[in-house]
C-alpha atoms as a PDB file:
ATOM      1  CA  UNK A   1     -23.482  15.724 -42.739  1.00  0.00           C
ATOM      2  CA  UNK A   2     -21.861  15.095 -46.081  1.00  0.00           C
ATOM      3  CA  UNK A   3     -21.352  18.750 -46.562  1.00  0.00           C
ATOM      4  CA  UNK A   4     -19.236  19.022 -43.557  1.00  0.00           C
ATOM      5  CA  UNK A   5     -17.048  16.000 -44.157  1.00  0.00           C
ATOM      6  CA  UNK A   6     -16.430  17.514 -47.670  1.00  0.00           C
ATOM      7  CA  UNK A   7     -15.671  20.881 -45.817  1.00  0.00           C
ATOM      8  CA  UNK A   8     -12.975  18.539 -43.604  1.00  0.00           C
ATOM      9  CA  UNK A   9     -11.481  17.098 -46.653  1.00  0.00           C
ATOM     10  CA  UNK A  10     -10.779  20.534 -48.103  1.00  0.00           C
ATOM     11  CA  UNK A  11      -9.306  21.697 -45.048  1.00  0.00           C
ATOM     12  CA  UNK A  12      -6.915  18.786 -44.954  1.00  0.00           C
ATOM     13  CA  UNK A  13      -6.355  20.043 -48.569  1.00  0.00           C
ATOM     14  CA  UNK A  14      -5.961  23.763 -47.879  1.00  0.00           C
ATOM     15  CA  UNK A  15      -3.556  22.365 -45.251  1.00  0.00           C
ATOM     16  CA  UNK A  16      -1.084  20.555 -47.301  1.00  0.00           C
ATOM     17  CA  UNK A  17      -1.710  22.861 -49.739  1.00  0.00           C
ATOM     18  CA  UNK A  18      -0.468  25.640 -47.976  1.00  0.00           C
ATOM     19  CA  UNK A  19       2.790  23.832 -46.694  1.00  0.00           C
ATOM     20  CA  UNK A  20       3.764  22.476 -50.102  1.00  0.00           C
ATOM     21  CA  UNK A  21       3.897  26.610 -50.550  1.00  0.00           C
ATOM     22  CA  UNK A  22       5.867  27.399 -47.479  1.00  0.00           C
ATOM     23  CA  UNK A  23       8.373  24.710 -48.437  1.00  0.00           C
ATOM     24  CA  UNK A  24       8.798  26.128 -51.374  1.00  0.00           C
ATOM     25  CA  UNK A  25       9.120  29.552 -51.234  1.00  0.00           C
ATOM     26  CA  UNK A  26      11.667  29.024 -48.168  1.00  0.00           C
ATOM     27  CA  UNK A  27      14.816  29.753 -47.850  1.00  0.00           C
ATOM     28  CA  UNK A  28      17.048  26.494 -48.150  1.00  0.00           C
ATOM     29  CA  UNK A  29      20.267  27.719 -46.516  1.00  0.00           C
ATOM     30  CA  UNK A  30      18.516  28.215 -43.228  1.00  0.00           C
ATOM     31  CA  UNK A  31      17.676  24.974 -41.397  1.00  0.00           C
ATOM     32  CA  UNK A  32      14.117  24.294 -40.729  1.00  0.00           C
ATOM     33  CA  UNK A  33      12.978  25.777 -37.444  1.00  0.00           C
ATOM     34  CA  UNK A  34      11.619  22.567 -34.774  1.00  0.00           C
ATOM     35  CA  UNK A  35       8.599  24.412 -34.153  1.00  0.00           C
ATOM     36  CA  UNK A  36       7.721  24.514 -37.853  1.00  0.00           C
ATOM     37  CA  UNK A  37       8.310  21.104 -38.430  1.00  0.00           C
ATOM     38  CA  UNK A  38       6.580  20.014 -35.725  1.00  0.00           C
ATOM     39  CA  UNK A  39       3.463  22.117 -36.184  1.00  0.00           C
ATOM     40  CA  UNK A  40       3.902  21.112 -40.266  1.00  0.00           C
ATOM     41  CA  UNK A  41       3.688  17.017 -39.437  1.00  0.00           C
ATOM     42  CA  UNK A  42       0.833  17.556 -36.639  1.00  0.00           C
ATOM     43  CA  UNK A  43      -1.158  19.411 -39.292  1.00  0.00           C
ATOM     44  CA  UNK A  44      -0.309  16.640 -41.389  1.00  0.00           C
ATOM     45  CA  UNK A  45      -0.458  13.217 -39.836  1.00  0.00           C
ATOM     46  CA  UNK A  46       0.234  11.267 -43.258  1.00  0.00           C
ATOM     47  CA  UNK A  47       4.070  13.055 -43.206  1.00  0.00           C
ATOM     48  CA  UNK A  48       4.845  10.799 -40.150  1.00  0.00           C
ATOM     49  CA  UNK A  49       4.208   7.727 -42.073  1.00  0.00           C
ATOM     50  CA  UNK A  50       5.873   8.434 -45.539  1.00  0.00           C
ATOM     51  CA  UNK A  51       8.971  10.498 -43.851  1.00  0.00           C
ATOM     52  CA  UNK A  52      10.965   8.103 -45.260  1.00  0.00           C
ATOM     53  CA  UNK A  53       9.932   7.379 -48.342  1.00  0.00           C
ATOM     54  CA  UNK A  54       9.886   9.371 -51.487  1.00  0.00           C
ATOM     55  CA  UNK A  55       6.130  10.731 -52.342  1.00  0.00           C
ATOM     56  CA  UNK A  56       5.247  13.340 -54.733  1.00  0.00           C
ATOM     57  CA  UNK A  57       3.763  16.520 -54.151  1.00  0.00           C
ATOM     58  CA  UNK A  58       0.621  15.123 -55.129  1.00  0.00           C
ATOM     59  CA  UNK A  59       0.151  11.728 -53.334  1.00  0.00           C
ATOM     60  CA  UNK A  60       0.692  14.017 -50.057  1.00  0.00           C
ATOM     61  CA  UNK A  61      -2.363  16.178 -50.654  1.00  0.00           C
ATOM     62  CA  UNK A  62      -4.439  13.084 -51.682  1.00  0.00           C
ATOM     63  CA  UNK A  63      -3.422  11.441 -48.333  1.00  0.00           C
ATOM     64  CA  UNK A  64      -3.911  14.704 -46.197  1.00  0.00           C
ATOM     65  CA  UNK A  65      -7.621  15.081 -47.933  1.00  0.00           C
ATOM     66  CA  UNK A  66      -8.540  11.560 -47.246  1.00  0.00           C
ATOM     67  CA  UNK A  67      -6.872  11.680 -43.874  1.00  0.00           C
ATOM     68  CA  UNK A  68      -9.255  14.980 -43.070  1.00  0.00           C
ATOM     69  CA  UNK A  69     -11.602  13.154 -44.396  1.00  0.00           C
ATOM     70  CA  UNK A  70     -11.798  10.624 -42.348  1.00  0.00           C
ATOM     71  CA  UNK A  71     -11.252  12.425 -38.949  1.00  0.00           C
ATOM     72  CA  UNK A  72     -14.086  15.006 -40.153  1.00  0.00           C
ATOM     73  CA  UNK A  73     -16.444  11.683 -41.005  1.00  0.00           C
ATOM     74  CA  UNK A  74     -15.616  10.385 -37.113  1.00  0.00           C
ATOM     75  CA  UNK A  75     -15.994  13.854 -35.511  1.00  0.00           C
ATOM     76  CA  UNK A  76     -19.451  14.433 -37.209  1.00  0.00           C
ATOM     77  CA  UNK A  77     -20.655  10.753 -36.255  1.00  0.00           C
ATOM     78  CA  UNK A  78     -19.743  11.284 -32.755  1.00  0.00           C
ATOM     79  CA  UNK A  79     -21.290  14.855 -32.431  1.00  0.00           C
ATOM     80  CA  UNK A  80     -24.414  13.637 -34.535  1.00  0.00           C
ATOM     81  CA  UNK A  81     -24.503  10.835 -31.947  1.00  0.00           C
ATOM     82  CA  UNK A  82     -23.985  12.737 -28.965  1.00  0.00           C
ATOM     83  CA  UNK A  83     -26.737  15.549 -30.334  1.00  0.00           C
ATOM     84  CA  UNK A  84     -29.394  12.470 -30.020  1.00  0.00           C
ATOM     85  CA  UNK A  85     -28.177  11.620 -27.145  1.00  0.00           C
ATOM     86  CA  UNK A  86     -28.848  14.730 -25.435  1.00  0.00           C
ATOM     87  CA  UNK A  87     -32.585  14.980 -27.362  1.00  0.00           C
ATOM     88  CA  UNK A  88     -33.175  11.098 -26.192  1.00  0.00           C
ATOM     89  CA  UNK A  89     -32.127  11.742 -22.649  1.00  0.00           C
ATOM     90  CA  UNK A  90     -32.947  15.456 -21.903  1.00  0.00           C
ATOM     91  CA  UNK A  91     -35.694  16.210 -24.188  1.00  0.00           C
ATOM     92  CA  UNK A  92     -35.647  19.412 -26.150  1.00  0.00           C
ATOM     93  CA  UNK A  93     -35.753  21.654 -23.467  1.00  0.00           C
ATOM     94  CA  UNK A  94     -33.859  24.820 -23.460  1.00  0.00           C
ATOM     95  CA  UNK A  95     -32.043  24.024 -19.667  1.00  0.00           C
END
């Protein structure tokens, strides 16, 4: 289970990773596009808290991994849960 909440932290930094490169590399004379924005702060929930405030580069990719982190560590609990559950309940049965 540790694996895969590691592999959710690294997604969460791939994520923000992969903004702080689109942000970069685009073109500052054009506006930023709502739907980019939009998909760009629901991939990364920590920009709706520190909109306002002045963060580095780097404090955004620590908060996006831990943030990943932590929705990967209650995703996994709940599917671990739910997988004894169903052995608990239904038995191993193939139906």
């Amino acid at each position: 289970m540790k694996y895969r909440i590691a592999g959710w932290a690294g997604v969460g930094f791939l994520v923000a990773g992969c903004w702080a490169l689109y942000f970069a590399s685009a073109n500052k004379a054009n506006s930023i596009e709502p739907i980019v924005y939009t998909l760009a702060t629901l991939t990364q929930p920590v920009v709706l808290l520190i909109h306002h405030f002045s963060v580095s580069f780097y404090w955004v990719l620590f908060a996006n991994t831990v943030t990943y982190g932590l929705v990967g560590l209650t995703v996994e609990t709940l599917r671990q849960k739910l997988s004894n559950f169903k052995t608990a309940h239904y038995g191993n049965s193939p139906a």
